[in-house]
N, C-alpha and C. Protein backbone atom coordinates (compact mmCIF):
# COMPACT_ATOMS: atom_id res chain seq x y z
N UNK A 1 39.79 -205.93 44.62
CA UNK A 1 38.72 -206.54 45.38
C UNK A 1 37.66 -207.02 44.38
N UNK A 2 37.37 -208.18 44.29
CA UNK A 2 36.40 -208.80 43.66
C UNK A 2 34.82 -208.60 44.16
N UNK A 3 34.02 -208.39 43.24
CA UNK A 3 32.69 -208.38 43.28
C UNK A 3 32.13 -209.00 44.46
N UNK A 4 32.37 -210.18 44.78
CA UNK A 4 31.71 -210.87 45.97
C UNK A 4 32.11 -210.18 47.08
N UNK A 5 33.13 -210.12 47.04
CA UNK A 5 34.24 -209.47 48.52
C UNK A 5 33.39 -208.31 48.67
N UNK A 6 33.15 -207.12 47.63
CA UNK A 6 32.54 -205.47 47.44
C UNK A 6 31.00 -205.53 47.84
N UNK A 7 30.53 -207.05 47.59
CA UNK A 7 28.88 -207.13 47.97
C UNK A 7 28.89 -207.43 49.55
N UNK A 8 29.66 -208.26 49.67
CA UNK A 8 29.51 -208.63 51.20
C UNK A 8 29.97 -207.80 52.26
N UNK A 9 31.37 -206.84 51.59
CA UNK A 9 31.67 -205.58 52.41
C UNK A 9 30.49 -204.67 52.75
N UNK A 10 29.73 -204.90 51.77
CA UNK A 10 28.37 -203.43 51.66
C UNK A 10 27.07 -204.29 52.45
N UNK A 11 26.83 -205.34 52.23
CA UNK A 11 25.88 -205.62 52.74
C UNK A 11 26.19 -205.85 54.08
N UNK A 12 27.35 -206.11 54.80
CA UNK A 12 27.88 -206.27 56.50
C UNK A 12 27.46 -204.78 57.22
N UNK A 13 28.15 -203.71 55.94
CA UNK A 13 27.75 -202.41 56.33
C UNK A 13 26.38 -201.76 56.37
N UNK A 14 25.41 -202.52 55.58
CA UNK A 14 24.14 -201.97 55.02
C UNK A 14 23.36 -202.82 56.90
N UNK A 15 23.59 -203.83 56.81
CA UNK A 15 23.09 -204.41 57.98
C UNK A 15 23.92 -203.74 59.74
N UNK A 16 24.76 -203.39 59.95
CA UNK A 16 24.82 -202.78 61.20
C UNK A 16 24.12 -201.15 61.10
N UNK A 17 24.38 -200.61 59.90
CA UNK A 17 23.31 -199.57 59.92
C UNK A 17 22.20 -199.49 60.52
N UNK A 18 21.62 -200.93 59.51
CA UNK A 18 20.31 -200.36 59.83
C UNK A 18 19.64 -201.39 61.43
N UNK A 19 20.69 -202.35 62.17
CA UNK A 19 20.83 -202.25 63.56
C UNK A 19 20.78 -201.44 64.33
N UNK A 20 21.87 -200.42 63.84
CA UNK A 20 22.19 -198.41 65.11
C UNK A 20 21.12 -197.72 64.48
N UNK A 21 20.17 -197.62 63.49
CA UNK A 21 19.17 -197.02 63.29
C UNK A 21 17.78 -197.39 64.08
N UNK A 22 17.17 -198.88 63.90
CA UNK A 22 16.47 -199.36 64.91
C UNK A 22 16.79 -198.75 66.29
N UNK A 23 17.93 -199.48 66.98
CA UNK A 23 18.11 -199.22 68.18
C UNK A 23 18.14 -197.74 68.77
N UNK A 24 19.02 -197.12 67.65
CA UNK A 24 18.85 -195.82 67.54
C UNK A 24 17.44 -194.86 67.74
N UNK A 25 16.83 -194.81 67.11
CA UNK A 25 14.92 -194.64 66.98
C UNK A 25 14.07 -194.95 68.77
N UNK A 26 15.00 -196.38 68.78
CA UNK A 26 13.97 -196.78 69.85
C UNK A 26 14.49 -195.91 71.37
N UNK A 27 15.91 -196.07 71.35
CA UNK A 27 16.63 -195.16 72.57
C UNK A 27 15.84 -193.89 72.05
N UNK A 28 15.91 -192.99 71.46
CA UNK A 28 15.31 -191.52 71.10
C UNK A 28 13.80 -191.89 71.88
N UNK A 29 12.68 -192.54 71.02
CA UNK A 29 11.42 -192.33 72.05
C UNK A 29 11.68 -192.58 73.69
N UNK A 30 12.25 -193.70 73.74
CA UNK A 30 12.70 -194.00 75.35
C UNK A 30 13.31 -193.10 76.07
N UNK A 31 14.29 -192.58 75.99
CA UNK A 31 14.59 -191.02 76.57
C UNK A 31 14.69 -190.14 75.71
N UNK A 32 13.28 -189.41 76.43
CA UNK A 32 12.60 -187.81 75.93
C UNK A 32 13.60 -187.05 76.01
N UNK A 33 14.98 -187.22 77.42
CA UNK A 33 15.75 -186.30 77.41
C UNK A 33 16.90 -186.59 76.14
N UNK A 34 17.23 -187.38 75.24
CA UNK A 34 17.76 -187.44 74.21
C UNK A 34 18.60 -185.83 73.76
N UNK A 35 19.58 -185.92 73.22
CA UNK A 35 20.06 -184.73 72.74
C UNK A 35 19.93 -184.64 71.85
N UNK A 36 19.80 -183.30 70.48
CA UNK A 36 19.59 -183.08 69.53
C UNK A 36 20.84 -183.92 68.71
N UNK A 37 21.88 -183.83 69.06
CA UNK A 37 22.95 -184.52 68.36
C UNK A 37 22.88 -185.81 68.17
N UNK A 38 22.30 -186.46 69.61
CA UNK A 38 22.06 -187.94 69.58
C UNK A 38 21.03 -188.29 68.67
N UNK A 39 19.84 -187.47 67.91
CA UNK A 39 18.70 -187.69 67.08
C UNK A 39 19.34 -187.29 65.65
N UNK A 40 20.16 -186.46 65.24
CA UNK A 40 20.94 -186.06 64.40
C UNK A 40 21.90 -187.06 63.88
N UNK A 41 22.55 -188.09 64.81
CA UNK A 41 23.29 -189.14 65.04
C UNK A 41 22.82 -189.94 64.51
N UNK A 42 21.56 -190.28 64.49
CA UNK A 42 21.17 -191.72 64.36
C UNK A 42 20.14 -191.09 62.85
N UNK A 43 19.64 -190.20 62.49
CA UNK A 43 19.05 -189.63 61.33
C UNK A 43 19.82 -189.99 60.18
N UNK A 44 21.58 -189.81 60.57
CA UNK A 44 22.24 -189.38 59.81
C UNK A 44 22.57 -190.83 59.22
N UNK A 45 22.63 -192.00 60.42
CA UNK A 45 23.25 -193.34 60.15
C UNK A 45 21.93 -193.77 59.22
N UNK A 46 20.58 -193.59 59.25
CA UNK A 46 19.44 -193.65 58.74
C UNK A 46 19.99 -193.53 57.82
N UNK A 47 20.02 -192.12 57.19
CA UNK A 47 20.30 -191.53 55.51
C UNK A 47 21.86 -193.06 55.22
N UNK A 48 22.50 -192.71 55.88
CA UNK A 48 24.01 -193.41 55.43
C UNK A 48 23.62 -194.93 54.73
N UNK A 49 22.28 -195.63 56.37
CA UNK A 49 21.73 -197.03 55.23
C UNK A 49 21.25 -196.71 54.10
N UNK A 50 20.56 -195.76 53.65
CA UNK A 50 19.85 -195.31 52.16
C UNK A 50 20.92 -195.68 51.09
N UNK A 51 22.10 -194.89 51.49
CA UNK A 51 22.78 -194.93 50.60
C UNK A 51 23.87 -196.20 50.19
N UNK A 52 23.89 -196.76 51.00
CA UNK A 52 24.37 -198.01 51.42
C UNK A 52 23.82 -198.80 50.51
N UNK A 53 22.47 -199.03 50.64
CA UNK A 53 21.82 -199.51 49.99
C UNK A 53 21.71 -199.71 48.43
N UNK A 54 21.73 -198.33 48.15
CA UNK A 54 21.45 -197.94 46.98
C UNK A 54 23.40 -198.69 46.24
N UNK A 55 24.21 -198.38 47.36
CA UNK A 55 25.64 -198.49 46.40
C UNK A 55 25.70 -200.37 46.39
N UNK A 56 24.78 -200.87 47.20
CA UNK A 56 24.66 -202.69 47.00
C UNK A 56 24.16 -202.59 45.86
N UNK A 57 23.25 -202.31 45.10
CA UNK A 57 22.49 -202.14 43.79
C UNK A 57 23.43 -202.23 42.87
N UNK A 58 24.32 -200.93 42.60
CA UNK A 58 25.12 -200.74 41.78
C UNK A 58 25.84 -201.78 41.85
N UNK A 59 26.57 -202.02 42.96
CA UNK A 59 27.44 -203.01 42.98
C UNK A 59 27.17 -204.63 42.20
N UNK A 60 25.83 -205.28 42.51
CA UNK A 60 25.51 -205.84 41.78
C UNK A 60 24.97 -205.83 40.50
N UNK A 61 24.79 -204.59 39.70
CA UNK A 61 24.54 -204.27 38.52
C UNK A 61 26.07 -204.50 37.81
N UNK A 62 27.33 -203.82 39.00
CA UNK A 62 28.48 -204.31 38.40
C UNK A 62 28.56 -205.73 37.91
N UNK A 63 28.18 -206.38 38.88
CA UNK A 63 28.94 -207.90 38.99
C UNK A 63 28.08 -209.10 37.73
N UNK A 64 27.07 -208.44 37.42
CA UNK A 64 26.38 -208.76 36.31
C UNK A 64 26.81 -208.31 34.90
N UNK A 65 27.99 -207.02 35.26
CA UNK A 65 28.14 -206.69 33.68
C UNK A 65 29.67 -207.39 33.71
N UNK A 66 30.41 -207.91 34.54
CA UNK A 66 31.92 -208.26 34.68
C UNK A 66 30.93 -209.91 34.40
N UNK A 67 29.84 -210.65 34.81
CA UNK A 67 30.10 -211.93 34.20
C UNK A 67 29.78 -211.71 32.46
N UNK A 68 29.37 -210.87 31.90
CA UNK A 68 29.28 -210.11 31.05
C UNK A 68 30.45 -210.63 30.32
N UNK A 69 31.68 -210.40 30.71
CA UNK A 69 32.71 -210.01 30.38
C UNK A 69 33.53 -208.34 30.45
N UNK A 70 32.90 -207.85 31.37
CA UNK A 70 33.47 -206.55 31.62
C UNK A 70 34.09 -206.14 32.58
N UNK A 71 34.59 -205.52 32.82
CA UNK A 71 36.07 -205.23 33.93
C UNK A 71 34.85 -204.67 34.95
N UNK A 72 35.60 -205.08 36.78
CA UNK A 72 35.04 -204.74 37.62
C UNK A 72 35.40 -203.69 38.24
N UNK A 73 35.20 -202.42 38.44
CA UNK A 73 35.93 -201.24 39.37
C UNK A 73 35.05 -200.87 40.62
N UNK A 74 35.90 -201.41 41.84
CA UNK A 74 35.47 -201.02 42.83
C UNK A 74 34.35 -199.76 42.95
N UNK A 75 33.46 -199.30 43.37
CA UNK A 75 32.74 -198.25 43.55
C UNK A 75 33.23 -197.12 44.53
N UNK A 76 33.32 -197.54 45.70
CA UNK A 76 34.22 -196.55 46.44
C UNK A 76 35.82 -196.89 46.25
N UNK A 77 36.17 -195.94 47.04
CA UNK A 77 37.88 -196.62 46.92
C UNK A 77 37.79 -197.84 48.65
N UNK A 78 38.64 -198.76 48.81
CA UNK A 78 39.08 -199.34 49.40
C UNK A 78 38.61 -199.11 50.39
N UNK A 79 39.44 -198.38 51.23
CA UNK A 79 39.73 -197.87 53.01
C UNK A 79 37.81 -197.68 53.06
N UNK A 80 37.06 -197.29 51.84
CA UNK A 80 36.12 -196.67 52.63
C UNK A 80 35.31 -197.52 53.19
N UNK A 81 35.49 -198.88 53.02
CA UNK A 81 34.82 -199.95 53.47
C UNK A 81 34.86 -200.20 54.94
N UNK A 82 36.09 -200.06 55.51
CA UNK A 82 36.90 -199.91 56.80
C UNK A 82 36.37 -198.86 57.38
N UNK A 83 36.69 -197.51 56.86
CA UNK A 83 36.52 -196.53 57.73
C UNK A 83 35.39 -196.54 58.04
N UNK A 84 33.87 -196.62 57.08
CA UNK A 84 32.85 -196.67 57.70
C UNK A 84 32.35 -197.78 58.43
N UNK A 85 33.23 -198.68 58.38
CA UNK A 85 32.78 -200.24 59.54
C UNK A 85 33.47 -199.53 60.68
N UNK A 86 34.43 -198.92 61.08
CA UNK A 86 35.21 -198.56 62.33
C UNK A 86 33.75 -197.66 63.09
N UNK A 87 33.87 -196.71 61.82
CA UNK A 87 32.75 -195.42 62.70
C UNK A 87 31.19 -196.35 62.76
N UNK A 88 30.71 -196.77 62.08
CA UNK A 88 29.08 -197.38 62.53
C UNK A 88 29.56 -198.35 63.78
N UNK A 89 31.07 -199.42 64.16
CA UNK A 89 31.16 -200.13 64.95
C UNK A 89 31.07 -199.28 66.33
N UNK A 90 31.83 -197.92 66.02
CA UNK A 90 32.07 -197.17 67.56
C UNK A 90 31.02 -196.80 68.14
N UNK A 91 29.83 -196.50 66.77
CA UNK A 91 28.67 -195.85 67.66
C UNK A 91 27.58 -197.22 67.86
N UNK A 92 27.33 -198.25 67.06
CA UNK A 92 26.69 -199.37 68.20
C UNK A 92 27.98 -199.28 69.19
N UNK A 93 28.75 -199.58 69.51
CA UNK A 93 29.37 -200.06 71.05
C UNK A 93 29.14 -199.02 71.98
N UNK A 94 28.96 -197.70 71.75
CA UNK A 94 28.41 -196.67 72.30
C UNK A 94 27.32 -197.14 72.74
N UNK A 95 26.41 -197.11 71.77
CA UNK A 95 24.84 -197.91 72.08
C UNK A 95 24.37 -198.85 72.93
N UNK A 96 25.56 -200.21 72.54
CA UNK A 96 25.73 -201.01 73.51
C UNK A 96 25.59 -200.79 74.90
N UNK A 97 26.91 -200.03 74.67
CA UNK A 97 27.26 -199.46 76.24
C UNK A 97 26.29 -198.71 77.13
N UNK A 98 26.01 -197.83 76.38
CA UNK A 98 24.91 -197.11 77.05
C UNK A 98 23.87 -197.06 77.24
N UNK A 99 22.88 -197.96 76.51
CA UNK A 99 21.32 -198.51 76.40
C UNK A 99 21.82 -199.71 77.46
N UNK A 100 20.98 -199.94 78.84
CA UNK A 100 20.76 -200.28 79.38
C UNK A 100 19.92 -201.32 79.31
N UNK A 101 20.31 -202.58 79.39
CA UNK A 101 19.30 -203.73 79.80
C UNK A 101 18.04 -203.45 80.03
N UNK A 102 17.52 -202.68 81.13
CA UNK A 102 16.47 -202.50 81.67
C UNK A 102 15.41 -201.66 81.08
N UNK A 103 14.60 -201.33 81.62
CA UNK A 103 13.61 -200.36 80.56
C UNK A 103 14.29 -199.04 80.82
N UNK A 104 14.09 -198.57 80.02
CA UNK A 104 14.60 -197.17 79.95
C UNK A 104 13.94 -196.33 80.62
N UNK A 105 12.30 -196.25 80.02
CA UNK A 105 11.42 -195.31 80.64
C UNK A 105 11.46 -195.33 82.22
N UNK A 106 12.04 -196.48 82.49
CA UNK A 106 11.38 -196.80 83.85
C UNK A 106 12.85 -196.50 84.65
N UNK A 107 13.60 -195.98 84.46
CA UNK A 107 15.22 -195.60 84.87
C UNK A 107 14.92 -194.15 85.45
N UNK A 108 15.15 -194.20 86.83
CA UNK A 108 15.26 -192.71 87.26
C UNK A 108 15.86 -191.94 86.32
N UNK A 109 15.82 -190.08 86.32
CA UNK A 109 16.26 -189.15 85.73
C UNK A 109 17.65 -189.06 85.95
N UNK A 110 18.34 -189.38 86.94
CA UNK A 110 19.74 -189.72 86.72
C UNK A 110 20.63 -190.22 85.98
N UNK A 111 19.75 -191.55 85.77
CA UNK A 111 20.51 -192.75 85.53
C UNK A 111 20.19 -192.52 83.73
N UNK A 112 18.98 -191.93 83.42
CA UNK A 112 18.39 -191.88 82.13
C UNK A 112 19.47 -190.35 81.29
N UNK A 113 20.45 -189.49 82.19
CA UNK A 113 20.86 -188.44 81.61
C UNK A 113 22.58 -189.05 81.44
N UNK A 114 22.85 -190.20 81.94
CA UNK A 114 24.06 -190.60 82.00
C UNK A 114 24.18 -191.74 80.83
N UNK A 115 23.33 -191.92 80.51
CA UNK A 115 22.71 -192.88 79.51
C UNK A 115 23.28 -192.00 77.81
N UNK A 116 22.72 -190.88 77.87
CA UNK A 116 23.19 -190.28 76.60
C UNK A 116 24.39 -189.82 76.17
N UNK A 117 24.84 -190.18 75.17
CA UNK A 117 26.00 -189.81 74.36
C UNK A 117 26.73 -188.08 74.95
N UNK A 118 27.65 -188.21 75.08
CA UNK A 118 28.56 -186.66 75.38
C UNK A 118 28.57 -185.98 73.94
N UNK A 119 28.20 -184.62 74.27
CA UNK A 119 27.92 -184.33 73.05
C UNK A 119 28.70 -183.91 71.74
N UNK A 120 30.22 -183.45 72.43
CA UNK A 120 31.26 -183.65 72.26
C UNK A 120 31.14 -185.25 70.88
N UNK A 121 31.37 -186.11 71.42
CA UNK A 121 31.64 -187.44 71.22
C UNK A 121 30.58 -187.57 69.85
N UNK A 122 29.28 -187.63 69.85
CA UNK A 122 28.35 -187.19 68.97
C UNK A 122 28.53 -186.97 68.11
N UNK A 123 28.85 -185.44 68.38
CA UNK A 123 29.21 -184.09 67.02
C UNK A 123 30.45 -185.12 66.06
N UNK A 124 31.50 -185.52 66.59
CA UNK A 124 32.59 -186.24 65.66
C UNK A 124 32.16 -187.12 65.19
N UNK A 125 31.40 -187.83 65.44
CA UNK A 125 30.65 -189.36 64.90
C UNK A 125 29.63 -188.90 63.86
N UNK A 126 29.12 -187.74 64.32
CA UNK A 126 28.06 -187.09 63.11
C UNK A 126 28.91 -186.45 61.67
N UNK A 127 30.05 -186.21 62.00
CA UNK A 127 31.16 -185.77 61.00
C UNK A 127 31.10 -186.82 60.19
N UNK A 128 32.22 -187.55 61.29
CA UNK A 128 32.34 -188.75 59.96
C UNK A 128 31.22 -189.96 59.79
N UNK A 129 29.61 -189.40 59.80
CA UNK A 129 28.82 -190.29 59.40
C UNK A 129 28.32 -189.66 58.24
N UNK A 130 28.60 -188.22 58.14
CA UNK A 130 28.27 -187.71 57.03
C UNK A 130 29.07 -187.10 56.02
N UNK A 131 30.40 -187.78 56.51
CA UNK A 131 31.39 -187.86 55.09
C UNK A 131 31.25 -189.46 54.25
N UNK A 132 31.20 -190.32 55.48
CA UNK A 132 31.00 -191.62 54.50
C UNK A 132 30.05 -191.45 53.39
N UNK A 133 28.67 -191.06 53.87
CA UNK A 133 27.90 -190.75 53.24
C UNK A 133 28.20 -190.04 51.98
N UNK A 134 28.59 -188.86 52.16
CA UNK A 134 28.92 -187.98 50.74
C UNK A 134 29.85 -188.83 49.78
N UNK A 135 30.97 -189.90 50.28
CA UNK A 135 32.09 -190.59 49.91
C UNK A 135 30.74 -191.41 48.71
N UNK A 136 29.78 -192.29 49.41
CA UNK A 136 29.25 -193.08 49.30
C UNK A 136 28.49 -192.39 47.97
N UNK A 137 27.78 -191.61 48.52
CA UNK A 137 26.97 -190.90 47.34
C UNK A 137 27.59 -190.35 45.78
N UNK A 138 28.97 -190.02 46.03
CA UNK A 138 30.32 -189.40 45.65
C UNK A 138 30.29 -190.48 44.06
N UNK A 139 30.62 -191.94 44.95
CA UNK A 139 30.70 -192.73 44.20
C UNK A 139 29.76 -193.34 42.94
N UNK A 140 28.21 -193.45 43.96
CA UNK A 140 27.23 -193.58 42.50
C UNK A 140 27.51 -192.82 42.05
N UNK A 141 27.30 -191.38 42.06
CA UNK A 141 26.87 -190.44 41.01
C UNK A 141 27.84 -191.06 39.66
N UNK A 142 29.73 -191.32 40.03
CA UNK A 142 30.90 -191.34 39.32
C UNK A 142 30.50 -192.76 38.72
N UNK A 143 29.45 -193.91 39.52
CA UNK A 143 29.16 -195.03 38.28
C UNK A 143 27.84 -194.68 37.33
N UNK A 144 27.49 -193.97 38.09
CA UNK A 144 25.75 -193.55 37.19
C UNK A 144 26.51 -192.60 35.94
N UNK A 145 27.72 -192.15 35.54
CA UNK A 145 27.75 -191.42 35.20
C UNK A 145 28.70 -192.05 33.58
């Protein structure tokens, strides 16, 4: 995978992040009844853009030393580009799904507890939001190094 391909993979990823983080934030004040997992959820996709971020950096520090003349090595491996576009895609469509058009605040207590994530469903998305992460982090340390 070439440099351009590795920037644009990260920056597609760096940008729906920090989409499910916004939206994320704003559903949490909007329903008070929010679950701890669902605030944990979206904390976690928070930290994940940090790091995201930080691995676009590197990445272009790469692509500056390969016009250099120096060999380019992917930062993460491959799949991890995928796997974390699958998991940030499932939880916006979650989001999607479940943030309501309408105002939130203004949604009876019914309609506002059917609204939040199963917590079940959550907890696994919080897994693998905080393995990408470690994957992610995994990787600078192995170019900083």
């Amino acid at each position: 995978m070439d440099t351009v391909s590795v920037a644009a993979s990260v920056t597609g990823l760096v940008s729906l992040a920090d989409v499910i983080t916004r939206e994320g934030f704003k559903f949490i004040k909007d329903v008070k009844e929010a679950r701890e997992s669902v605030t944990k959820l979206v904390e976690e996709v928070n930290n994940l853009s940090g790091v995201l971020h930080n691995l676009y950096n590197v990445v272009l520090r790469l692509a500056e030393l390969q016009e250099q003349g120096g060999t380019f090595d992917p930062v993460p491996p491959i799949n991890y580009f995928a796997s974390c576009y699958k998991t940030l895609s499932e939880i916006r469509h979650r989001f999607d799904e479940d943030m309501p058009d309408e105002d939130v605040a203004a949604m009876p207590m019914s309609r506002r507890l059917k609204v939040l994530l199963e917590e079940s469903h959550a907890e696994r998305l919080l897994l693998e939001i905080e393995r990408h992460k470690k994957i992610g982090s995994l990787a600078l340390t192995a170019k900083e190094m």
